[in-house]
N, C-alpha and C. Protein backbone atom coordinates (compact mmCIF):
# COMPACT_ATOMS: atom_id res chain seq x y z
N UNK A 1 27.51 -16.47 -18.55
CA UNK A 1 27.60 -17.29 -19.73
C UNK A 1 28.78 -16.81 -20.57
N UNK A 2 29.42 -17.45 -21.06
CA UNK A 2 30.83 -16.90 -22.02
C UNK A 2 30.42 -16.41 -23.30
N UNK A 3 31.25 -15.34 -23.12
CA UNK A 3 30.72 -14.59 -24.72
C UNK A 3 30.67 -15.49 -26.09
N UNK A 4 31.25 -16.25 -26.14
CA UNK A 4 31.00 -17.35 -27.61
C UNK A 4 29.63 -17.92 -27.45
N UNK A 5 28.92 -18.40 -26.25
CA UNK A 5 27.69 -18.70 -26.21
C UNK A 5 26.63 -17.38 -26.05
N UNK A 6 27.03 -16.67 -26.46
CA UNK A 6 25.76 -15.12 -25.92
C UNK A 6 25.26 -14.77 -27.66
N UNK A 7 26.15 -15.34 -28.62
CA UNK A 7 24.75 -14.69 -30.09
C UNK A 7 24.97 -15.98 -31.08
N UNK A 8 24.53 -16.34 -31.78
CA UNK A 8 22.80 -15.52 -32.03
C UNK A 8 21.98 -16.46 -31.07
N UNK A 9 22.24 -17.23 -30.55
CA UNK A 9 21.08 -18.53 -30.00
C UNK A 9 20.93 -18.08 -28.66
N UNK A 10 19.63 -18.41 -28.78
CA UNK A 10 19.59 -18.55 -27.09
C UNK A 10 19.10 -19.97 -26.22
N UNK A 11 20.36 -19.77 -25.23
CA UNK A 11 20.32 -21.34 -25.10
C UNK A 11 20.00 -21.78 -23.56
N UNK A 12 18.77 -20.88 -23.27
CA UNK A 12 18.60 -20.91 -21.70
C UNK A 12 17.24 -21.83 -22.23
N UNK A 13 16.76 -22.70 -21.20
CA UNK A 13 16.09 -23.77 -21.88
C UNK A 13 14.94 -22.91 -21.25
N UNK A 14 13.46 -23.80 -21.90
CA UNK A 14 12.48 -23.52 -22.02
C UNK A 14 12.11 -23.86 -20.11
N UNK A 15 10.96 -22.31 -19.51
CA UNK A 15 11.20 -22.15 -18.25
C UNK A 15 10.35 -23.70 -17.90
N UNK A 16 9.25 -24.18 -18.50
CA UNK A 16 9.00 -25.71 -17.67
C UNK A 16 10.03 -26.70 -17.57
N UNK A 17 10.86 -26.23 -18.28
CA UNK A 17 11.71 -27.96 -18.55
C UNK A 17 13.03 -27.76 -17.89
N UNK A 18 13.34 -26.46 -16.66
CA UNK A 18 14.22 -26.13 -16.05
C UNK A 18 15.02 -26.83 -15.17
N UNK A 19 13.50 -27.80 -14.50
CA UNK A 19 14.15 -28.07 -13.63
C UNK A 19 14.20 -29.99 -13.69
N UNK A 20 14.33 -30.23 -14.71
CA UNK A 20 14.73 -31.84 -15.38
C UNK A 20 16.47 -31.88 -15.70
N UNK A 21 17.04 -32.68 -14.78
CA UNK A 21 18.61 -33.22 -15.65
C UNK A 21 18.34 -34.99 -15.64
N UNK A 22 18.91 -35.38 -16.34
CA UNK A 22 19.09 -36.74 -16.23
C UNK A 22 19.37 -37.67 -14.82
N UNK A 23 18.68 -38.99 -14.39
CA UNK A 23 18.54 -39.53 -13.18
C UNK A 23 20.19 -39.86 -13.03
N UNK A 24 20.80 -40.13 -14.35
CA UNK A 24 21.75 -41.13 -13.86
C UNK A 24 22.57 -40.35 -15.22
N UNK A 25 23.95 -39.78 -15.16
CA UNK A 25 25.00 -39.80 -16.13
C UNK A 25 26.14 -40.44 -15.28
N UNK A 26 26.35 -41.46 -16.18
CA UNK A 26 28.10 -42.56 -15.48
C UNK A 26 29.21 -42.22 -16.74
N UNK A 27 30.34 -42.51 -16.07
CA UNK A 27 31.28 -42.66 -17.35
C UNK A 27 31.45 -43.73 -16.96
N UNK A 28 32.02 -43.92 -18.27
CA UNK A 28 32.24 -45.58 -18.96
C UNK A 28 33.58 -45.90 -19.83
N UNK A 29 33.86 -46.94 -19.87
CA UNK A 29 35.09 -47.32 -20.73
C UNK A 29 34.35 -48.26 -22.00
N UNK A 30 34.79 -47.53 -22.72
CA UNK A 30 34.46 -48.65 -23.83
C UNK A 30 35.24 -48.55 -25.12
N UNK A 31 35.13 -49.61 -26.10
CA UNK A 31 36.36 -50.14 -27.18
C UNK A 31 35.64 -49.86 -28.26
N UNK A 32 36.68 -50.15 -29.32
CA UNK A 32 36.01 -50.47 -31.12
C UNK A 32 36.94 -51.13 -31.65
N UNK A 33 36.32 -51.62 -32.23
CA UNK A 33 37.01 -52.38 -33.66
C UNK A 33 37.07 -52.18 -34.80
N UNK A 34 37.95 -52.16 -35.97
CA UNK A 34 37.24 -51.84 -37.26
C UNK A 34 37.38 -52.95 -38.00
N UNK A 35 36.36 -53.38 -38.88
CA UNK A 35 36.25 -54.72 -39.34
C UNK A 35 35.70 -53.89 -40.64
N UNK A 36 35.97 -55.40 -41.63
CA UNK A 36 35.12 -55.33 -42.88
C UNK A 36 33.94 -54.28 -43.28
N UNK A 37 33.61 -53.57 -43.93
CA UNK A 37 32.15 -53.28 -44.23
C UNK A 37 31.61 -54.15 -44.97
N UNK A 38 30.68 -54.87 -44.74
CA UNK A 38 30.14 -55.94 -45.41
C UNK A 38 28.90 -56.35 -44.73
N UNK A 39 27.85 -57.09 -45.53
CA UNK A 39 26.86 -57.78 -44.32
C UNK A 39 27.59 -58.71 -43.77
N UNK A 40 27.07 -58.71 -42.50
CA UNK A 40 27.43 -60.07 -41.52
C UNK A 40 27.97 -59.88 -40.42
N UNK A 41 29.15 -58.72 -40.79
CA UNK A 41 30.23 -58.73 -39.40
C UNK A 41 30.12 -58.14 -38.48
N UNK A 42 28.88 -57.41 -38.18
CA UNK A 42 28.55 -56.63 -37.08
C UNK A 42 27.71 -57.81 -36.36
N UNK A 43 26.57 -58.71 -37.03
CA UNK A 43 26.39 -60.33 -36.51
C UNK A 43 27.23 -60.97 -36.17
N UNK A 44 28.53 -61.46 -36.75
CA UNK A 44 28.94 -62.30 -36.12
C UNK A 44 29.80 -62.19 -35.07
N UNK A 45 30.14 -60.91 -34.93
CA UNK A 45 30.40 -60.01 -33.87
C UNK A 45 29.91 -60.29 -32.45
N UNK A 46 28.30 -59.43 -32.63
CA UNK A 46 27.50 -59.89 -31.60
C UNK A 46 27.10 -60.99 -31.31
N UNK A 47 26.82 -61.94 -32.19
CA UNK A 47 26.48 -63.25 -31.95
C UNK A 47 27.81 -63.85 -30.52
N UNK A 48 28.98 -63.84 -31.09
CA UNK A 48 29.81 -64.36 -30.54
C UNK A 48 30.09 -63.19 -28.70
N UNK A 49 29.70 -61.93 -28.67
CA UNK A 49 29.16 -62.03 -27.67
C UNK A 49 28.21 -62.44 -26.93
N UNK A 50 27.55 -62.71 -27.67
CA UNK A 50 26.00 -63.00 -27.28
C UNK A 50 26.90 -64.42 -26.30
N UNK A 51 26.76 -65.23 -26.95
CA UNK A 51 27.28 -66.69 -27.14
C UNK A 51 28.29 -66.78 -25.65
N UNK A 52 29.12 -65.58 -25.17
CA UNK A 52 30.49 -65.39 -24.49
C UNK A 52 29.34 -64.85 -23.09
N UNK A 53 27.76 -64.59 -23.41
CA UNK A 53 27.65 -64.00 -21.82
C UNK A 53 28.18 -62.67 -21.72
N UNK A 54 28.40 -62.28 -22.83
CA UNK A 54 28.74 -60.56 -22.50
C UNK A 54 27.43 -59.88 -22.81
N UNK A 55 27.22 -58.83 -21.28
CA UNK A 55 26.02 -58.17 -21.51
C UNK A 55 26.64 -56.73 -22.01
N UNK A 56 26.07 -56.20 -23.10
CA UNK A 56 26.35 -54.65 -23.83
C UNK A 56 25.16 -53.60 -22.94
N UNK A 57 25.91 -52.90 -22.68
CA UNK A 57 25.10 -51.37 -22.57
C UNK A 57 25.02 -50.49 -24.09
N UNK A 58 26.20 -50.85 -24.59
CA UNK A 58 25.43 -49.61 -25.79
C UNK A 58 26.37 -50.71 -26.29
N UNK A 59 26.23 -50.56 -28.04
CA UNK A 59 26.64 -50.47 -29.32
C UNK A 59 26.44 -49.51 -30.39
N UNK A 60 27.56 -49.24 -31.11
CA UNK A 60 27.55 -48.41 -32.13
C UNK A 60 28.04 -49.05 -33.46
N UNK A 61 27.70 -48.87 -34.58
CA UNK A 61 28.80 -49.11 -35.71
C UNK A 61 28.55 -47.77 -36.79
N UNK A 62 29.32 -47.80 -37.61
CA UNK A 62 29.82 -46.74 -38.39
C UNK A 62 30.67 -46.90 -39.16
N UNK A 63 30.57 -46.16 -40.72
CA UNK A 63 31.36 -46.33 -41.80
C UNK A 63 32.36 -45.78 -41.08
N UNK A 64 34.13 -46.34 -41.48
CA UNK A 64 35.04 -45.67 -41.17
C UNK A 64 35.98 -45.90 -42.26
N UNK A 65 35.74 -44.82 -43.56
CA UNK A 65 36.36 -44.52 -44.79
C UNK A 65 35.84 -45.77 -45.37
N UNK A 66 36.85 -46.23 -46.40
CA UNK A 66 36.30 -47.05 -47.40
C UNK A 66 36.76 -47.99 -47.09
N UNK A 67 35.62 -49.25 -47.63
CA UNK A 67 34.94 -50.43 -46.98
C UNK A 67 35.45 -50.96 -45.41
N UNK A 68 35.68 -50.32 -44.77
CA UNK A 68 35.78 -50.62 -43.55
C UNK A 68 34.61 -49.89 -42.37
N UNK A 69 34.22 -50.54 -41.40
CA UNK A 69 33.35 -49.82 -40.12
C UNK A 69 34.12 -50.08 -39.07
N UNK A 70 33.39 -48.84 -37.85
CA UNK A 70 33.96 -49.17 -36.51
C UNK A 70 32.94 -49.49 -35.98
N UNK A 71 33.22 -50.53 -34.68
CA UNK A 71 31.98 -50.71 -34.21
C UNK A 71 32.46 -50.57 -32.56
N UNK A 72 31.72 -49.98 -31.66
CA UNK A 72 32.05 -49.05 -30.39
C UNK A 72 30.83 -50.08 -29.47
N UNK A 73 31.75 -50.35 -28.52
CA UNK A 73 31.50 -51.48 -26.99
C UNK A 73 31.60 -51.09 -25.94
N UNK A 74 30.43 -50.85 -25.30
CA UNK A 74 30.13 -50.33 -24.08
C UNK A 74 29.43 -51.39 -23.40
N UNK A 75 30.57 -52.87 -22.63
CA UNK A 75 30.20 -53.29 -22.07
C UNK A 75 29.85 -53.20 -20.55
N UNK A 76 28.99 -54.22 -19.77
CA UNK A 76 29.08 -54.09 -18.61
C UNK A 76 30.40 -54.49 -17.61
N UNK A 77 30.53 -55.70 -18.51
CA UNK A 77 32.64 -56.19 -18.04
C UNK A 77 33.07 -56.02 -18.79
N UNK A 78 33.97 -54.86 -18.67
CA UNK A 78 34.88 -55.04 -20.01
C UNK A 78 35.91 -56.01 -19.99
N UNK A 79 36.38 -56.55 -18.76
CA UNK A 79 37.22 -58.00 -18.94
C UNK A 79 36.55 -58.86 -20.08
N UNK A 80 35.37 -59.11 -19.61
CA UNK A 80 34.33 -60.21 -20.26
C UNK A 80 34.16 -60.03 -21.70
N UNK A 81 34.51 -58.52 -22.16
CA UNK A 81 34.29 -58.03 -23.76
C UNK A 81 35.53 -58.59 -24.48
N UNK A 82 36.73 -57.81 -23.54
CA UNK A 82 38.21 -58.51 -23.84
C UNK A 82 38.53 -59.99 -24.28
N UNK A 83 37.84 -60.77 -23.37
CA UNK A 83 38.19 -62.14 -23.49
C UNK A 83 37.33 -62.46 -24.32
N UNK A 84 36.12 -61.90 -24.48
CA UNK A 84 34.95 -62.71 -25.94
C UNK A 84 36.15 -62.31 -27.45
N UNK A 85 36.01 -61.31 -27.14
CA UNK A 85 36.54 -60.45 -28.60
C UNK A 85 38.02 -61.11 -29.26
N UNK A 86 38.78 -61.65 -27.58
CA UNK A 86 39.96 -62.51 -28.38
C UNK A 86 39.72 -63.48 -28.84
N UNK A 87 39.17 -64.39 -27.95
CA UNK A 87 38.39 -65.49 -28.69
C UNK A 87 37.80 -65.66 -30.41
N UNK A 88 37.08 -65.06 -30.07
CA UNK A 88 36.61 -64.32 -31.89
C UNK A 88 37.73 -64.01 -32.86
N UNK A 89 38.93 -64.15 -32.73
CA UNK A 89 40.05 -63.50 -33.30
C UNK A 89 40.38 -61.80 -33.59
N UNK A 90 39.40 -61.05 -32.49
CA UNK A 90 39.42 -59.51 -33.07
C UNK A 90 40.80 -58.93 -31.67
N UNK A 91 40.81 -57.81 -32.57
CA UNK A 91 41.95 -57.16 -31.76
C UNK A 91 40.98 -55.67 -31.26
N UNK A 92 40.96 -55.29 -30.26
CA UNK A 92 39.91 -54.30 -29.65
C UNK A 92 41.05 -53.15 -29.89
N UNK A 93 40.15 -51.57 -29.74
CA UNK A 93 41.62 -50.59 -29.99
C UNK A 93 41.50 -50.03 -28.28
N UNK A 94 42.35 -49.66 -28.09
CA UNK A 94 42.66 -48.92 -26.55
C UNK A 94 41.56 -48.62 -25.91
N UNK A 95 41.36 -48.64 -24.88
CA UNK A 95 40.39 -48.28 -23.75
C UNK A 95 40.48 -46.65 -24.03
N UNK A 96 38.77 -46.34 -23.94
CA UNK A 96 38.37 -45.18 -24.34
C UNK A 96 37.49 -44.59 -23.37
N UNK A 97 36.91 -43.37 -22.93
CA UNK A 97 35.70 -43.19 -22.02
C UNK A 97 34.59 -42.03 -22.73
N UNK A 98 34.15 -42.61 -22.57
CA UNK A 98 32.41 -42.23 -22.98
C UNK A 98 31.34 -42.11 -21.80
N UNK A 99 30.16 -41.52 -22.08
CA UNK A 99 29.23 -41.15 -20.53
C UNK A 99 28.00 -41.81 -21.29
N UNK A 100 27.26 -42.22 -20.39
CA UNK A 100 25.82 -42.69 -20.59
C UNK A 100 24.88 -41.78 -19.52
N UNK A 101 23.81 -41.46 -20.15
CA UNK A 101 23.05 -40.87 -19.37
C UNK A 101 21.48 -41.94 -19.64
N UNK A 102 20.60 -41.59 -18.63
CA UNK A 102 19.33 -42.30 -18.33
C UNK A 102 18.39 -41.38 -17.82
N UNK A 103 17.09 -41.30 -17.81
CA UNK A 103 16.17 -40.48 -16.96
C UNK A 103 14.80 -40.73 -17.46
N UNK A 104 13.92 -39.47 -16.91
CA UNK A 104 12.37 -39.22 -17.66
C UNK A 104 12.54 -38.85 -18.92
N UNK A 105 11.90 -39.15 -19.32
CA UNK A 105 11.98 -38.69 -20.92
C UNK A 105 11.04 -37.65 -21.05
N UNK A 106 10.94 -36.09 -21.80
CA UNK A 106 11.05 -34.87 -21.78
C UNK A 106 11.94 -33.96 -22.94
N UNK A 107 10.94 -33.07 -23.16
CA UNK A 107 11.46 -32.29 -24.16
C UNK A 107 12.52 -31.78 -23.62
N UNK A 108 14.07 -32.10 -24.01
CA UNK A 108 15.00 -30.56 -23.63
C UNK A 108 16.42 -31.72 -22.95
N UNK A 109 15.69 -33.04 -23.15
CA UNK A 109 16.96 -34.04 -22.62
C UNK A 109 18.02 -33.71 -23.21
N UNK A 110 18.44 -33.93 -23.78
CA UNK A 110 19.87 -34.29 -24.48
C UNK A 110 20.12 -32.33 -24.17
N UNK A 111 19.40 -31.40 -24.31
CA UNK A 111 19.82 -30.42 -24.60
C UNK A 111 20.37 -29.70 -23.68
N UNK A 112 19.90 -30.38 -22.14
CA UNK A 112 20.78 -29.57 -20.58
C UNK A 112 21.71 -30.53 -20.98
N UNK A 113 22.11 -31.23 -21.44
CA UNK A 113 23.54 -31.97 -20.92
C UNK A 113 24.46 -31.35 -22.38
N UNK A 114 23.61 -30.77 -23.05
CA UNK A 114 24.77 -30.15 -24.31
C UNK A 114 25.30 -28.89 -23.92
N UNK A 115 23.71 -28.07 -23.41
CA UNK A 115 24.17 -26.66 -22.65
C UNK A 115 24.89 -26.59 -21.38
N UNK A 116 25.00 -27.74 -20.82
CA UNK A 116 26.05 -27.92 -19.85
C UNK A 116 27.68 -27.73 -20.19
N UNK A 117 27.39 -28.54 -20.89
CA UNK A 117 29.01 -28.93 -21.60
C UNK A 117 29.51 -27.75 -21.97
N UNK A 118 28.75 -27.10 -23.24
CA UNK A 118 28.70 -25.54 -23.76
C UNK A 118 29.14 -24.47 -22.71
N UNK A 119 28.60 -24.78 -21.78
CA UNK A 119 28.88 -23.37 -20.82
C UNK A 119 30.50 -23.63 -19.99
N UNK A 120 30.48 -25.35 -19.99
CA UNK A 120 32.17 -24.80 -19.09
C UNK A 120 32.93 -25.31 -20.31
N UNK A 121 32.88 -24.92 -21.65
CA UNK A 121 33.25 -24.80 -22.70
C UNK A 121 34.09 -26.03 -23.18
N UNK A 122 33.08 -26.83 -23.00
CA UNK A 122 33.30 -28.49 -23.81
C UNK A 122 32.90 -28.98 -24.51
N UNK A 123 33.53 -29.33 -25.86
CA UNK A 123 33.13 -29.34 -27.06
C UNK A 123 32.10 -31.16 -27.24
N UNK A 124 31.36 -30.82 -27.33
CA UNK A 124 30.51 -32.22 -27.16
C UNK A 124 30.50 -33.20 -28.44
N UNK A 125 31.42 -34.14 -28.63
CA UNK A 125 31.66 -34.58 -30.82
C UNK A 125 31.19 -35.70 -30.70
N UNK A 126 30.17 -35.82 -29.79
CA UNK A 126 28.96 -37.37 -30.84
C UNK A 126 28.44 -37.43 -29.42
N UNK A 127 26.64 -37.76 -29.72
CA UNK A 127 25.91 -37.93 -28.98
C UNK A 127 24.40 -38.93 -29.54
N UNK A 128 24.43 -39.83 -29.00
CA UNK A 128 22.86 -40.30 -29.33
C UNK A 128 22.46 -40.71 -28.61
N UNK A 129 20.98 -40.51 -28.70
CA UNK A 129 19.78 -40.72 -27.72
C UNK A 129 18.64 -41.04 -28.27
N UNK A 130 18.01 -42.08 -26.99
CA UNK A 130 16.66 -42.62 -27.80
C UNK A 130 15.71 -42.78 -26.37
N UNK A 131 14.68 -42.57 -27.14
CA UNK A 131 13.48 -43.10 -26.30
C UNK A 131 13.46 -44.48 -26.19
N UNK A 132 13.34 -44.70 -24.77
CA UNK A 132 13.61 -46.51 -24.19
C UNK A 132 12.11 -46.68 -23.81
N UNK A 133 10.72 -46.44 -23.87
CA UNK A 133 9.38 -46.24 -23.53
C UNK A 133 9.25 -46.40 -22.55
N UNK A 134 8.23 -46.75 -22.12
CA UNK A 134 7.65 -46.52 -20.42
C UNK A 134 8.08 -45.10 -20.05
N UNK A 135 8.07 -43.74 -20.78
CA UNK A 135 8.49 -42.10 -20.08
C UNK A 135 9.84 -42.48 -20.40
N UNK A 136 10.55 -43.30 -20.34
CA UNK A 136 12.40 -43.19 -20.06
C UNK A 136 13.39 -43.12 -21.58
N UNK A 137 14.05 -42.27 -21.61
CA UNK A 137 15.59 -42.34 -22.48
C UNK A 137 16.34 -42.19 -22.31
N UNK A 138 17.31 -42.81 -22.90
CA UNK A 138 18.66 -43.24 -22.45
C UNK A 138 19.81 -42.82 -23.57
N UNK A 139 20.75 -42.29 -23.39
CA UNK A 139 21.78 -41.99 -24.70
C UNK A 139 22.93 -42.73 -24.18
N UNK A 140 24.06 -42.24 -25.46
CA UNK A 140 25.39 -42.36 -24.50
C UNK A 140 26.38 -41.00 -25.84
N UNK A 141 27.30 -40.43 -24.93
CA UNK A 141 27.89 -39.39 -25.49
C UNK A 141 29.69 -39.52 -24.94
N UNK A 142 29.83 -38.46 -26.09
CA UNK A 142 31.51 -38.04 -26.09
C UNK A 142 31.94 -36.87 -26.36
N UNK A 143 33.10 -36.59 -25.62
CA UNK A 143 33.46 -35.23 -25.34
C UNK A 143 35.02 -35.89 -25.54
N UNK A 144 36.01 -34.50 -25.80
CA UNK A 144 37.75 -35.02 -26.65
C UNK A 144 38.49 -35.70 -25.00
N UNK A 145 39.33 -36.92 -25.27
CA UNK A 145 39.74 -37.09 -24.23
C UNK A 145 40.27 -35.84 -22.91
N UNK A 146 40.63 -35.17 -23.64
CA UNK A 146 41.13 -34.20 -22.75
C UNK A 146 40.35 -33.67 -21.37
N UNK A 147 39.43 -33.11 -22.19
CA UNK A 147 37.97 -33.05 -21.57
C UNK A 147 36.97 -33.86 -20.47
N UNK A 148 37.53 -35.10 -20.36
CA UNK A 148 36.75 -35.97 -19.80
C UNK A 148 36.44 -35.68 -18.38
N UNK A 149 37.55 -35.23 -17.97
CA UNK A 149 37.73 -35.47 -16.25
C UNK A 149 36.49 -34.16 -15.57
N UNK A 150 36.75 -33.01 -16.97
CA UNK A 150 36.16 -31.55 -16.72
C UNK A 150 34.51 -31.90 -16.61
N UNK A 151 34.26 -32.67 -17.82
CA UNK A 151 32.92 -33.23 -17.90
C UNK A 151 32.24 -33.89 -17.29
N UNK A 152 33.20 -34.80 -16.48
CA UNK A 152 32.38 -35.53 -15.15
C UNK A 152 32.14 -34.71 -14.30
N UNK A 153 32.84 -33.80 -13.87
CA UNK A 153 33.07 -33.12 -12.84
C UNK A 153 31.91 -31.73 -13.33
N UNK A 154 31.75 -31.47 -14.01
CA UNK A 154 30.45 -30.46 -14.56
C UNK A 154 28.97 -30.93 -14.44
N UNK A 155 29.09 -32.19 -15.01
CA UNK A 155 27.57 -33.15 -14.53
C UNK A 155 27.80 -33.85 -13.76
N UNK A 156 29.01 -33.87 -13.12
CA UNK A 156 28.24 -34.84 -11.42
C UNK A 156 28.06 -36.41 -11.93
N UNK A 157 28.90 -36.84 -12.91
CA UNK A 157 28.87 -38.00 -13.82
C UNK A 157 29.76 -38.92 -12.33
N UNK A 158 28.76 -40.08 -12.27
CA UNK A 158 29.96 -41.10 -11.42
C UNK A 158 31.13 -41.97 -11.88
């Protein structure tokens, strides 16, 4: 383990939950936009995918400074996101990659794929995860572009 991870925490997971990683981590490409902060525009947003037949794997939005948000697209086509989003009059920002993970749901999820990262010393800067019921949760996370290729290649990400 590298000496920056050896004090004060200890970050060897709890011995039942050793032998759980996630069924499925993929990387992914996905966009944002920054629009208005206001009610509505994260609706009429989606609506107009909705409307275009674009199926989303994740969405995000988020204040980004004053009165403006970003809102982050993790479609299944991203052609299909492209062409809704022009339509709509939005301008998408550069193709980005992000990982989604899926599995049993279990105490200690999110936390092998942080102590993963941690150990071949990849800084992990946004992650969320939720319980999807029936046992299963699903997140999606980010690590600095740089990083990406190291991170697939650490979790075995397709």
């Amino acid at each position: 383990m590298p000496e920056w991870l050896s004090a004060p925490f200890d970050l060897r997971p709890a011995p039942i939950y050793r032998k759980f990683m996630p069924d499925e981590i993929r990387k992914l490409d996905y966009y944002n936009v920054s629009v208005p902060d206001k009610p509505g525009e994260a609706a009429r947003i989606l609506t107009a995918l909705e409307q275009a037949g674009v199926n989303l794997i994740a969405f995000s939005g988020f204040p980004q400074g004053a009165r403006k948000s970003q809102l982050d697209f993790i479609a299944e086509d991203s052609a299909a996101l492209k062409k809704a989003m022009r339509t709509a009059g939005l301008t998408l920002g550069a193709k980005k990659t992000g990982f989604m993970m899926q599995g049993e749901d279990h105490p200690g999820a999110a936390a092998a794929i942080a102590r993963k990262l941690a150990e071949a010393g990849i800084n992990l800067t946004s992650m969320q995860i939720v319980c999807a019921g029936g046992g299963r949760y699903g997140g999606i996370f980010w690590v600095e572009p740089a990083d990406v290729r190291k991170a697939a290649k650490v979790l075995g990400a397709a």
